[in-house]
C-alpha atoms as a PDB file:
ATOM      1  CA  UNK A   1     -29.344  43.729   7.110  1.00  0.00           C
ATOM      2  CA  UNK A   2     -29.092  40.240   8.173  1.00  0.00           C
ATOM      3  CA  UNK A   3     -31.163  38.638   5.154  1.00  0.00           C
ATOM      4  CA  UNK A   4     -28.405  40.735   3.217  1.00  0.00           C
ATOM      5  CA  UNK A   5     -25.486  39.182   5.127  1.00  0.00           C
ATOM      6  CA  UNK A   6     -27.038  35.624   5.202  1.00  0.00           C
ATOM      7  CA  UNK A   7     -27.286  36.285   1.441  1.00  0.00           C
ATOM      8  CA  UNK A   8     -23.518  36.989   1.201  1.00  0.00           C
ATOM      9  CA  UNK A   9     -21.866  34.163   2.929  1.00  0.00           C
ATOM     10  CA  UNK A  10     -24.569  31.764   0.651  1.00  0.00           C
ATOM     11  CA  UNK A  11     -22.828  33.340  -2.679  1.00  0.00           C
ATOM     12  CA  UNK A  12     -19.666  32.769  -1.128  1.00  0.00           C
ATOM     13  CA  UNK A  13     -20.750  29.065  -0.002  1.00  0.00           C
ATOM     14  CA  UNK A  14     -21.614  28.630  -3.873  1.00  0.00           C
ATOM     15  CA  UNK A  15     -18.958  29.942  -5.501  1.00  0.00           C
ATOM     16  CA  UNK A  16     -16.609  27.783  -2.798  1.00  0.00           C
ATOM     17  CA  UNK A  17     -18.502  24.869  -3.698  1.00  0.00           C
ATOM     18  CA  UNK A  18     -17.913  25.499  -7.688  1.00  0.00           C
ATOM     19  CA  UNK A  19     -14.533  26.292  -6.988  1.00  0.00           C
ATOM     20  CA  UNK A  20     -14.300  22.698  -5.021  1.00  0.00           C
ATOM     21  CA  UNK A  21     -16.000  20.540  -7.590  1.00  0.00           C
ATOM     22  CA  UNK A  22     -13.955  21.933 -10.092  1.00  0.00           C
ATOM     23  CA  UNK A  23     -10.705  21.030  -8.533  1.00  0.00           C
ATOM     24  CA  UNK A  24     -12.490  17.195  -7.964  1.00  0.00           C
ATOM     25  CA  UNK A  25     -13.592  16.928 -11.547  1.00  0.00           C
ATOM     26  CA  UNK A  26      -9.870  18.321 -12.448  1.00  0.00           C
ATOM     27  CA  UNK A  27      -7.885  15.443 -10.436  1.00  0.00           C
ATOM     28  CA  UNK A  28     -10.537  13.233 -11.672  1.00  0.00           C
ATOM     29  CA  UNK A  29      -9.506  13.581 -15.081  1.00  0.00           C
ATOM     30  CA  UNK A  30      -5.849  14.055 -14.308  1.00  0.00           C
ATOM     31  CA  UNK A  31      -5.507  10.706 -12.949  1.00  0.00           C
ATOM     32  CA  UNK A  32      -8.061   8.506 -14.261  1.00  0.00           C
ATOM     33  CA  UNK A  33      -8.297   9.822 -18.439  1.00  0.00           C
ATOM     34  CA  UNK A  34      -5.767  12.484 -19.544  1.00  0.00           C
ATOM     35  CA  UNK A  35      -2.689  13.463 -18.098  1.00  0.00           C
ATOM     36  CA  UNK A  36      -0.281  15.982 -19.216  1.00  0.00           C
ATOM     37  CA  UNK A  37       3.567  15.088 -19.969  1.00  0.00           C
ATOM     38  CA  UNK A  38       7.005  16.874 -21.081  1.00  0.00           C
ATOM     39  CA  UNK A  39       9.655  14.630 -22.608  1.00  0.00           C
ATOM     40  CA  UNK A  40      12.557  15.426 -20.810  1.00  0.00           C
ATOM     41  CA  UNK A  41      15.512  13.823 -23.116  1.00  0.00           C
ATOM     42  CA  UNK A  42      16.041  12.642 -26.559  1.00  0.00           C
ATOM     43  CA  UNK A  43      15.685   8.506 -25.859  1.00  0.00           C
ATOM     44  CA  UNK A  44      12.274   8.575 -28.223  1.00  0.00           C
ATOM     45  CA  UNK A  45      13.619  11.026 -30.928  1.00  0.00           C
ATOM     46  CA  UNK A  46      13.346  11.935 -33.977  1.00  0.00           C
ATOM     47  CA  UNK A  47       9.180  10.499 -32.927  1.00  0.00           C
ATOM     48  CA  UNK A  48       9.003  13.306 -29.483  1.00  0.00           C
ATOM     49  CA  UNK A  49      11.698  15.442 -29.245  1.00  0.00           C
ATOM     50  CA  UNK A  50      12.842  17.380 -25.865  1.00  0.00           C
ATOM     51  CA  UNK A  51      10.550  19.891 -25.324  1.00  0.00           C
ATOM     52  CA  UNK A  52       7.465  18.399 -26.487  1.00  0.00           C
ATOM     53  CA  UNK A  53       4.324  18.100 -24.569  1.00  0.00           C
ATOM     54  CA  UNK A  54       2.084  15.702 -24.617  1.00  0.00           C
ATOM     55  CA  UNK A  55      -1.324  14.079 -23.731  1.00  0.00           C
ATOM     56  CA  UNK A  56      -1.488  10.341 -22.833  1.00  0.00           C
ATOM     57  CA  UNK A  57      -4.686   8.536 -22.438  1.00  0.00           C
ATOM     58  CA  UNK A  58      -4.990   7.049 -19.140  1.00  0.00           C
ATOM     59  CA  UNK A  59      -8.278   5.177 -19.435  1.00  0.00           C
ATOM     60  CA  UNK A  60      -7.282   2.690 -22.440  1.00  0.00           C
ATOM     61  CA  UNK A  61      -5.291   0.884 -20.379  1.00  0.00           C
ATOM     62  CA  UNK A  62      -6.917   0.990 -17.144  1.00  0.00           C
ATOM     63  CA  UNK A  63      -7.236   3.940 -15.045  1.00  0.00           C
ATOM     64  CA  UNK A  64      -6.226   4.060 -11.291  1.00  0.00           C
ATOM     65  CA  UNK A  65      -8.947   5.067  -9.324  1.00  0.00           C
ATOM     66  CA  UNK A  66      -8.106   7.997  -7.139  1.00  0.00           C
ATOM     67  CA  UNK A  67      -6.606   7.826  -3.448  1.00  0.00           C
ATOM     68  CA  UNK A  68      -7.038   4.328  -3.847  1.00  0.00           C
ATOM     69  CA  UNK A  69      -4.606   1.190  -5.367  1.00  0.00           C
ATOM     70  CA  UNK A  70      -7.760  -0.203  -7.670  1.00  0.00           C
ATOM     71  CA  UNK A  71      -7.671   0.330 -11.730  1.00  0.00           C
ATOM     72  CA  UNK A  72     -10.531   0.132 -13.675  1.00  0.00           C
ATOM     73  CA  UNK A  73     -11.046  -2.472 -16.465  1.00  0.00           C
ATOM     74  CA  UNK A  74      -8.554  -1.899 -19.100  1.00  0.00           C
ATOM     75  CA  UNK A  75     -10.039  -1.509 -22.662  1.00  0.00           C
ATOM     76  CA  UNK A  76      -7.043  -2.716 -24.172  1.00  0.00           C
ATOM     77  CA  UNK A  77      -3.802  -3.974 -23.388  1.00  0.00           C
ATOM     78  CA  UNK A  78      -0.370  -2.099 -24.733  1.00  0.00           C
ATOM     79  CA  UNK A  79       0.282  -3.737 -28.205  1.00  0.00           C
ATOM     80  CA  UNK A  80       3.219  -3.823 -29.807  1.00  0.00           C
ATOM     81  CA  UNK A  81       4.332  -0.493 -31.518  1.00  0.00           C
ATOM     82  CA  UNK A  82       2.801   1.823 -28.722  1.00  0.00           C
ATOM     83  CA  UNK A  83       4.496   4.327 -27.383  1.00  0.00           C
ATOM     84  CA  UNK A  84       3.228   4.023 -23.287  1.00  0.00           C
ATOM     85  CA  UNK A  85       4.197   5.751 -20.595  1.00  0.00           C
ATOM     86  CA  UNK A  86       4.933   4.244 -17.131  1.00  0.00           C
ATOM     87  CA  UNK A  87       6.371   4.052 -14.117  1.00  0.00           C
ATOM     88  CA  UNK A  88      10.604   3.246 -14.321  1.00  0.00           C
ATOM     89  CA  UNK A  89      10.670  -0.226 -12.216  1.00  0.00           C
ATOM     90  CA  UNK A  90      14.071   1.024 -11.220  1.00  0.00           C
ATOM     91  CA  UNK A  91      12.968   3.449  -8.441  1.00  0.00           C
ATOM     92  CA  UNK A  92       9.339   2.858  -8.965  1.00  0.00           C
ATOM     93  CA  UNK A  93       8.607   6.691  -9.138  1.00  0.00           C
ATOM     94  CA  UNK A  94      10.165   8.221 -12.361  1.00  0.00           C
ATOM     95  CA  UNK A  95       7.986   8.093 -15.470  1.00  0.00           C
ATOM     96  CA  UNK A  96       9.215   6.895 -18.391  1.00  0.00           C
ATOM     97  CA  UNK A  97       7.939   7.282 -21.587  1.00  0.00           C
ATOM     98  CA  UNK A  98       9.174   4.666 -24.963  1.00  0.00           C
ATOM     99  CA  UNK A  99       7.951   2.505 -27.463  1.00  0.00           C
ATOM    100  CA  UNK A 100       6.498  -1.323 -26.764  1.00  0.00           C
ATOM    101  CA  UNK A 101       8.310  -3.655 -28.768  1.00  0.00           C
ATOM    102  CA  UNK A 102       7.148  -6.968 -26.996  1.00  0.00           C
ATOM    103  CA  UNK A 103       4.178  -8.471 -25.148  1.00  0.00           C
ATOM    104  CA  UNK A 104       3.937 -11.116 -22.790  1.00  0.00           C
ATOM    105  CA  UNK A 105       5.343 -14.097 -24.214  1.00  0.00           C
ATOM    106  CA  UNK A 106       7.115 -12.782 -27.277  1.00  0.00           C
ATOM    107  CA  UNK A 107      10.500 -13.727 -27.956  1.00  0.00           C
ATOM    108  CA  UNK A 108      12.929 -10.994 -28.509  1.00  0.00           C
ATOM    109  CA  UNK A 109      16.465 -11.042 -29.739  1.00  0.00           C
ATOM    110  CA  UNK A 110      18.653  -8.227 -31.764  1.00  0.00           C
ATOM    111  CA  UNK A 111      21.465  -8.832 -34.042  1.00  0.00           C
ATOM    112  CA  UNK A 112      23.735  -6.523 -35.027  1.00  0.00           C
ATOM    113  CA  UNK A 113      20.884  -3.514 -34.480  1.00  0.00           C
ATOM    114  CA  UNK A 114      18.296  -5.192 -36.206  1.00  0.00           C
ATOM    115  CA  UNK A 115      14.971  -6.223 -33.387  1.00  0.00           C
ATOM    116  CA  UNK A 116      13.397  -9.533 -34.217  1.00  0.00           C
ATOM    117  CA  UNK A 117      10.369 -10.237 -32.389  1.00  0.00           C
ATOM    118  CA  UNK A 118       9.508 -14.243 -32.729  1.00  0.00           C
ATOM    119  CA  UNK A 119      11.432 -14.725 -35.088  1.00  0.00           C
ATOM    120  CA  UNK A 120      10.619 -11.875 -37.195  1.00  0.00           C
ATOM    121  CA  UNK A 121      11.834  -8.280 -38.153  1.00  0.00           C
ATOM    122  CA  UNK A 122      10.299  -5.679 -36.351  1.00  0.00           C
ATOM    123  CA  UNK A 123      10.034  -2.501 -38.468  1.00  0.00           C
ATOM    124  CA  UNK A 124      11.911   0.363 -36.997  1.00  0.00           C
ATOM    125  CA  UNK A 125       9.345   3.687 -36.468  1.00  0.00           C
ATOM    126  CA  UNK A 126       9.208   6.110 -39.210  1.00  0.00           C
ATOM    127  CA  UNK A 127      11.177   8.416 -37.443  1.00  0.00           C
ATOM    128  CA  UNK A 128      13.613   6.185 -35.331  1.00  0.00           C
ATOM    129  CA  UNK A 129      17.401   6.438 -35.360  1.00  0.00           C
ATOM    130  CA  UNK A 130      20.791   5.428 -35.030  1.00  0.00           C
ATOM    131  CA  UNK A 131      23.091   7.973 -33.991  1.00  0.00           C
ATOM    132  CA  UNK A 132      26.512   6.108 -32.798  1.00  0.00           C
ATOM    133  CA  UNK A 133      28.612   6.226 -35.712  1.00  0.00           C
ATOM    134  CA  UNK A 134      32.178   6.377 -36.792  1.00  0.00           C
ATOM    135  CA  UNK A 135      33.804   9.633 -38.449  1.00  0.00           C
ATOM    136  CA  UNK A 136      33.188   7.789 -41.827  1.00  0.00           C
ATOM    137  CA  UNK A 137      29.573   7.562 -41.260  1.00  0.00           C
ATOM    138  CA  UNK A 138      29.509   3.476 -40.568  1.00  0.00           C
ATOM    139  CA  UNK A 139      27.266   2.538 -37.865  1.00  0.00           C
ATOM    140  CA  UNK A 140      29.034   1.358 -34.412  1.00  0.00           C
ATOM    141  CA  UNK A 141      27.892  -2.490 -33.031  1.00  0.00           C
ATOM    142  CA  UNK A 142      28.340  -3.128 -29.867  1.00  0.00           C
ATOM    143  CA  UNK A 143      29.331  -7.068 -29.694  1.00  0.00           C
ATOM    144  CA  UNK A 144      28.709  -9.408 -26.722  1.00  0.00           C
ATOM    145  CA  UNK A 145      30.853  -9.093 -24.438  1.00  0.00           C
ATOM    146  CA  UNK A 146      32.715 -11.826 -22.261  1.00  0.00           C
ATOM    147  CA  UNK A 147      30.606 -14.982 -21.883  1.00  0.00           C
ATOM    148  CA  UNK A 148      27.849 -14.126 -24.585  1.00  0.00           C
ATOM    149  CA  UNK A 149      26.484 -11.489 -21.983  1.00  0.00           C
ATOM    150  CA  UNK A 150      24.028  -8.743 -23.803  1.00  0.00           C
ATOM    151  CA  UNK A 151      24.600  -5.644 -25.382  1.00  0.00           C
ATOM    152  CA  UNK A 152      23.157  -2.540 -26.439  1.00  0.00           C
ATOM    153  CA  UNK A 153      23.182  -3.954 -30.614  1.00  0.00           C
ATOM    154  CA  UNK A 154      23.368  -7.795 -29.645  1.00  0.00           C
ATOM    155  CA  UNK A 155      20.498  -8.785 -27.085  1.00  0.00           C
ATOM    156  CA  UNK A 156      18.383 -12.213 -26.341  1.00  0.00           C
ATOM    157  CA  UNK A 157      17.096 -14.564 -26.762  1.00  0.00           C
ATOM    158  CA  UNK A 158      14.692 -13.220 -24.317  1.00  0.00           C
ATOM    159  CA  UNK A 159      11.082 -14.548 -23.293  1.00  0.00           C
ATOM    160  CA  UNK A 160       8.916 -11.378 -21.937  1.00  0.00           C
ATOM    161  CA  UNK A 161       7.402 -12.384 -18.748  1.00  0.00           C
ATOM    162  CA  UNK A 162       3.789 -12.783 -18.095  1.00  0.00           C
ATOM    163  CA  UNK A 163       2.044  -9.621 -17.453  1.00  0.00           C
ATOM    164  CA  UNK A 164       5.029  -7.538 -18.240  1.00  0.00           C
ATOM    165  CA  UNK A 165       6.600  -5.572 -21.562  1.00  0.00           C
ATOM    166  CA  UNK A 166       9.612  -4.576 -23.169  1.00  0.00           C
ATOM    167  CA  UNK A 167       9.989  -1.192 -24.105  1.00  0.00           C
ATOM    168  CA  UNK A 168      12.790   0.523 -26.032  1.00  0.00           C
ATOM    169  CA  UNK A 169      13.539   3.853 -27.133  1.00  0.00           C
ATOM    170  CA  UNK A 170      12.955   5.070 -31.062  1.00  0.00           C
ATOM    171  CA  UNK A 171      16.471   6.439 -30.160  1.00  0.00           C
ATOM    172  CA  UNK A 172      18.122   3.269 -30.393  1.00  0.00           C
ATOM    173  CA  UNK A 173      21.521   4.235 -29.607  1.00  0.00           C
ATOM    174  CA  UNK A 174      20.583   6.536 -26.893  1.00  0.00           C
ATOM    175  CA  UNK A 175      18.381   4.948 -25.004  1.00  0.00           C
ATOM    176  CA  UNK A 176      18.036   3.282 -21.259  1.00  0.00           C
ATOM    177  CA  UNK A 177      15.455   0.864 -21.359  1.00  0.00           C
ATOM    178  CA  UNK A 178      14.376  -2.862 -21.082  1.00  0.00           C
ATOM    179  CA  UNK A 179      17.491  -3.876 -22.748  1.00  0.00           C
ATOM    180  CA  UNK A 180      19.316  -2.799 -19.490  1.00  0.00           C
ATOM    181  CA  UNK A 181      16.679  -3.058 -16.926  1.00  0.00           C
ATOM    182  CA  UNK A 182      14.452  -5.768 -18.389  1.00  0.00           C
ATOM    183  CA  UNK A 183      10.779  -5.398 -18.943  1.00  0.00           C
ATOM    184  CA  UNK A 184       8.029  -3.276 -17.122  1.00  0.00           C
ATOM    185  CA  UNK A 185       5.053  -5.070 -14.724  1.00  0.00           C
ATOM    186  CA  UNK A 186       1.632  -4.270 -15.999  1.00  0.00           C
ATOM    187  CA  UNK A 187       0.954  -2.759 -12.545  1.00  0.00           C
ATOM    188  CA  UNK A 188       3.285   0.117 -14.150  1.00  0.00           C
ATOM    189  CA  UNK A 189       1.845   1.205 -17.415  1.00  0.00           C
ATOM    190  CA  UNK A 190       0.370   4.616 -17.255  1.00  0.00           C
ATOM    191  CA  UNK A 191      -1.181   5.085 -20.230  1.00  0.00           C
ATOM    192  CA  UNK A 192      -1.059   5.750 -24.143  1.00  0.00           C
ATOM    193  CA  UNK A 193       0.788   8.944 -25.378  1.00  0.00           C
ATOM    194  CA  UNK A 194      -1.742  10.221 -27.765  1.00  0.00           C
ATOM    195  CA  UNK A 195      -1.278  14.186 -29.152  1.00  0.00           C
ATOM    196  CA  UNK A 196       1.925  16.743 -28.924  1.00  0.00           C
ATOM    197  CA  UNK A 197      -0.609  19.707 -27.950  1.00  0.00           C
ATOM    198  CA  UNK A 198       3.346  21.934 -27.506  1.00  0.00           C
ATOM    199  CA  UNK A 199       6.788  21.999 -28.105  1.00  0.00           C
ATOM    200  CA  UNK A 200       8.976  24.606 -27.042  1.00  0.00           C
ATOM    201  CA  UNK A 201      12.522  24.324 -29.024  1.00  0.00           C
ATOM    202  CA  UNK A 202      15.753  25.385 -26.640  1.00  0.00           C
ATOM    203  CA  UNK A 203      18.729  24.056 -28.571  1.00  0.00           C
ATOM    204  CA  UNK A 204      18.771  27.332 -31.188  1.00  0.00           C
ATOM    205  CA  UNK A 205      17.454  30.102 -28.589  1.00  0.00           C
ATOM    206  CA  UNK A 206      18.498  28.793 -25.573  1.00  0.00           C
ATOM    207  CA  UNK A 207      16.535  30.720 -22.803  1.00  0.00           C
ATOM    208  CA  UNK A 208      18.870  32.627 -19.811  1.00  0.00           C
ATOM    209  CA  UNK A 209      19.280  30.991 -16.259  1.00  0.00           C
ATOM    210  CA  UNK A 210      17.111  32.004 -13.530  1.00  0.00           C
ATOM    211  CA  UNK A 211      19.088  33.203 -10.605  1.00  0.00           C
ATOM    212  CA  UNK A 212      17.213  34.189  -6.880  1.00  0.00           C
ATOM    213  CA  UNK A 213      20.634  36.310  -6.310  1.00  0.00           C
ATOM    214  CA  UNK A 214      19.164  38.209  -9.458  1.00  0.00           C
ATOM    215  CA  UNK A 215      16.257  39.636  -9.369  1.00  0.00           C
ATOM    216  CA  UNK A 216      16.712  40.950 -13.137  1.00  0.00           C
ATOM    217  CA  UNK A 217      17.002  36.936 -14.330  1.00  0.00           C
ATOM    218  CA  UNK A 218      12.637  36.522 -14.628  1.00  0.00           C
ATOM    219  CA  UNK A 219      12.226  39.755 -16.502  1.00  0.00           C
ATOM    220  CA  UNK A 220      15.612  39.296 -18.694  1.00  0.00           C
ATOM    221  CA  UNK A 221      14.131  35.739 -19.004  1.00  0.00           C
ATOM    222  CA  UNK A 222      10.608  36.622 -20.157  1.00  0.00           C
ATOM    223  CA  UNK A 223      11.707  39.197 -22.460  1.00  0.00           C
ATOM    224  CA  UNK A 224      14.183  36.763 -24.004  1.00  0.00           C
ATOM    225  CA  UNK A 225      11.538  34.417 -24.856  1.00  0.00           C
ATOM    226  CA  UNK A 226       9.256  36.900 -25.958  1.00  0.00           C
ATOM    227  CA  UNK A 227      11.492  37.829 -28.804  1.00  0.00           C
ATOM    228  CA  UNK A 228      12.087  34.664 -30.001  1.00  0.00           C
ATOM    229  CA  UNK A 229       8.989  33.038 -29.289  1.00  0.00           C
ATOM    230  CA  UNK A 230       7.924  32.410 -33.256  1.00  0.00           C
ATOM    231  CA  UNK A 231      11.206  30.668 -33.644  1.00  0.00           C
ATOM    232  CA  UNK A 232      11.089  28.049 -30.793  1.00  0.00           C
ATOM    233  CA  UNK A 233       7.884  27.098 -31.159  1.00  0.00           C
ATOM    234  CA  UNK A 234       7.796  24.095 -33.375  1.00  0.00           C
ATOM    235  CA  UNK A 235       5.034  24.820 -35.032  1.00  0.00           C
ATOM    236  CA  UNK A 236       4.565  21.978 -37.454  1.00  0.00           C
ATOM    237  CA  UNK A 237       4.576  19.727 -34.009  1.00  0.00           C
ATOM    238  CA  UNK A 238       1.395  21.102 -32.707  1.00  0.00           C
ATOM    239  CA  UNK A 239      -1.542  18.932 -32.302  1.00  0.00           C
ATOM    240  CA  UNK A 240       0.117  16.206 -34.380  1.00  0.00           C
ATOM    241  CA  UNK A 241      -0.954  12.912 -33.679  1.00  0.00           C
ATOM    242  CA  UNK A 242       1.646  10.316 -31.757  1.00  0.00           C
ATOM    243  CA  UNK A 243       2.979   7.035 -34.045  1.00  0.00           C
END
């Protein structure tokens, strides 16, 4: 009987010590090579759309080792055209997630919409936009206002700090970034969005509200996405690569 019992609490121990390495190994990955995010508004559309759900690549850059301040060796720095996520140096807590349009030491300056980075045109995304128009269809330029000070479609010159990067949107007209907050310390880059692995599509279908005075609201909720499940799914979004 006891050999038996002893035998018991070591399959227990085992399967508690599985269980336990698997959670390490989990929040090893989590926070030192892939993380999971959702993009939450439309500042990087038509390139991630709200709803989409992505994996970034925490290592390129240089992972943070876990419970501690350190990050490893980066294998690369953010380059210009990558869409990063990081940490918004306005609260220091938010994540962000846009495109890098300058590095450390770049010169950047737009005119009338149009980015120039040193001097040169930087090609908007593939699937960038403008959205503030006028009922005719003509694009809407913010000017500089009083004393030359910076717009939204009229910005710089400005010289990108050392160890820092300016990141804007893909939606250019609807976007809050280093145009109006200036650029992001290196201490602050998360990592490299990489895949959109889903995207769940509520602007068509939108799903009911969840109420705890309702008790009905989950099932009415689960039933309701059930049914139109095939149609917001983006399909054609899945496992596509991010530019």
């Amino acid at each position: 009987m006891t050999a038996r019992k002893n035998d018991t609490v070591a399959s227990i121990w085992d399967n508690i010590k599985q269980i336990l390495i698997a959670v390490v190994l989990a929040l090893i990955i989590k926070t030192s090579i892939v993380e999971a995010y959702k993009i939450p508004t439309a500042s990087m559309e038509d390139t991630l759309l709200v709803g989409d759900f992505l994996l970034a690549n925490k290592f390129v850059y240089g992972a943070q080792v876990p419970l501690t301040s350190w990050k490893l060796p980066a294998i690369s720095e953010p380059e210009r055209g990558d869409v990063v996520i990081f940490i918004f140096p306005g609260d220091g807590v938010t994540k962000y997630i846009k495109r890098c349009v300058g590095i450390p030491g770049d010169t950047i300056q737009i005119k009338d919409k149009v980015l120039y980075v040193n001097g040169k045109e930087f090609p908007n995304p593939p699937l960038s936009k403008f959205v503030d128009t006028t009922d005719s269809g003509e694009q809407v330029i913010q000017s500089r206002g009083i004393g030359g000070r910076k717009s939204r479609d009229n910005y710089g010159p400005y010289i990108v700090p050392s160890h820092s990067y300016f990141m804007m949107g893909d939606n250019r007209d609807n976007s809050y970034d280093s145009r109006y907050w200036g650029p992001v310390p290196e201490q602050l880059i998360l990592g490299q969005a990489m895949v959109i692995h889903w995207s769940w599509d509520e602007s068509e279908h939108p799903s009911p509200d969840v109420s705890v005075t309702d008790p009905l609201s989950v099932p009415r909720l689960f039933v309701y996405n059930t049914i139109h499940f095939f149609q917001k799914v983006r399909w054609d979004k899945l496992f596509s690569v991010v530019h």
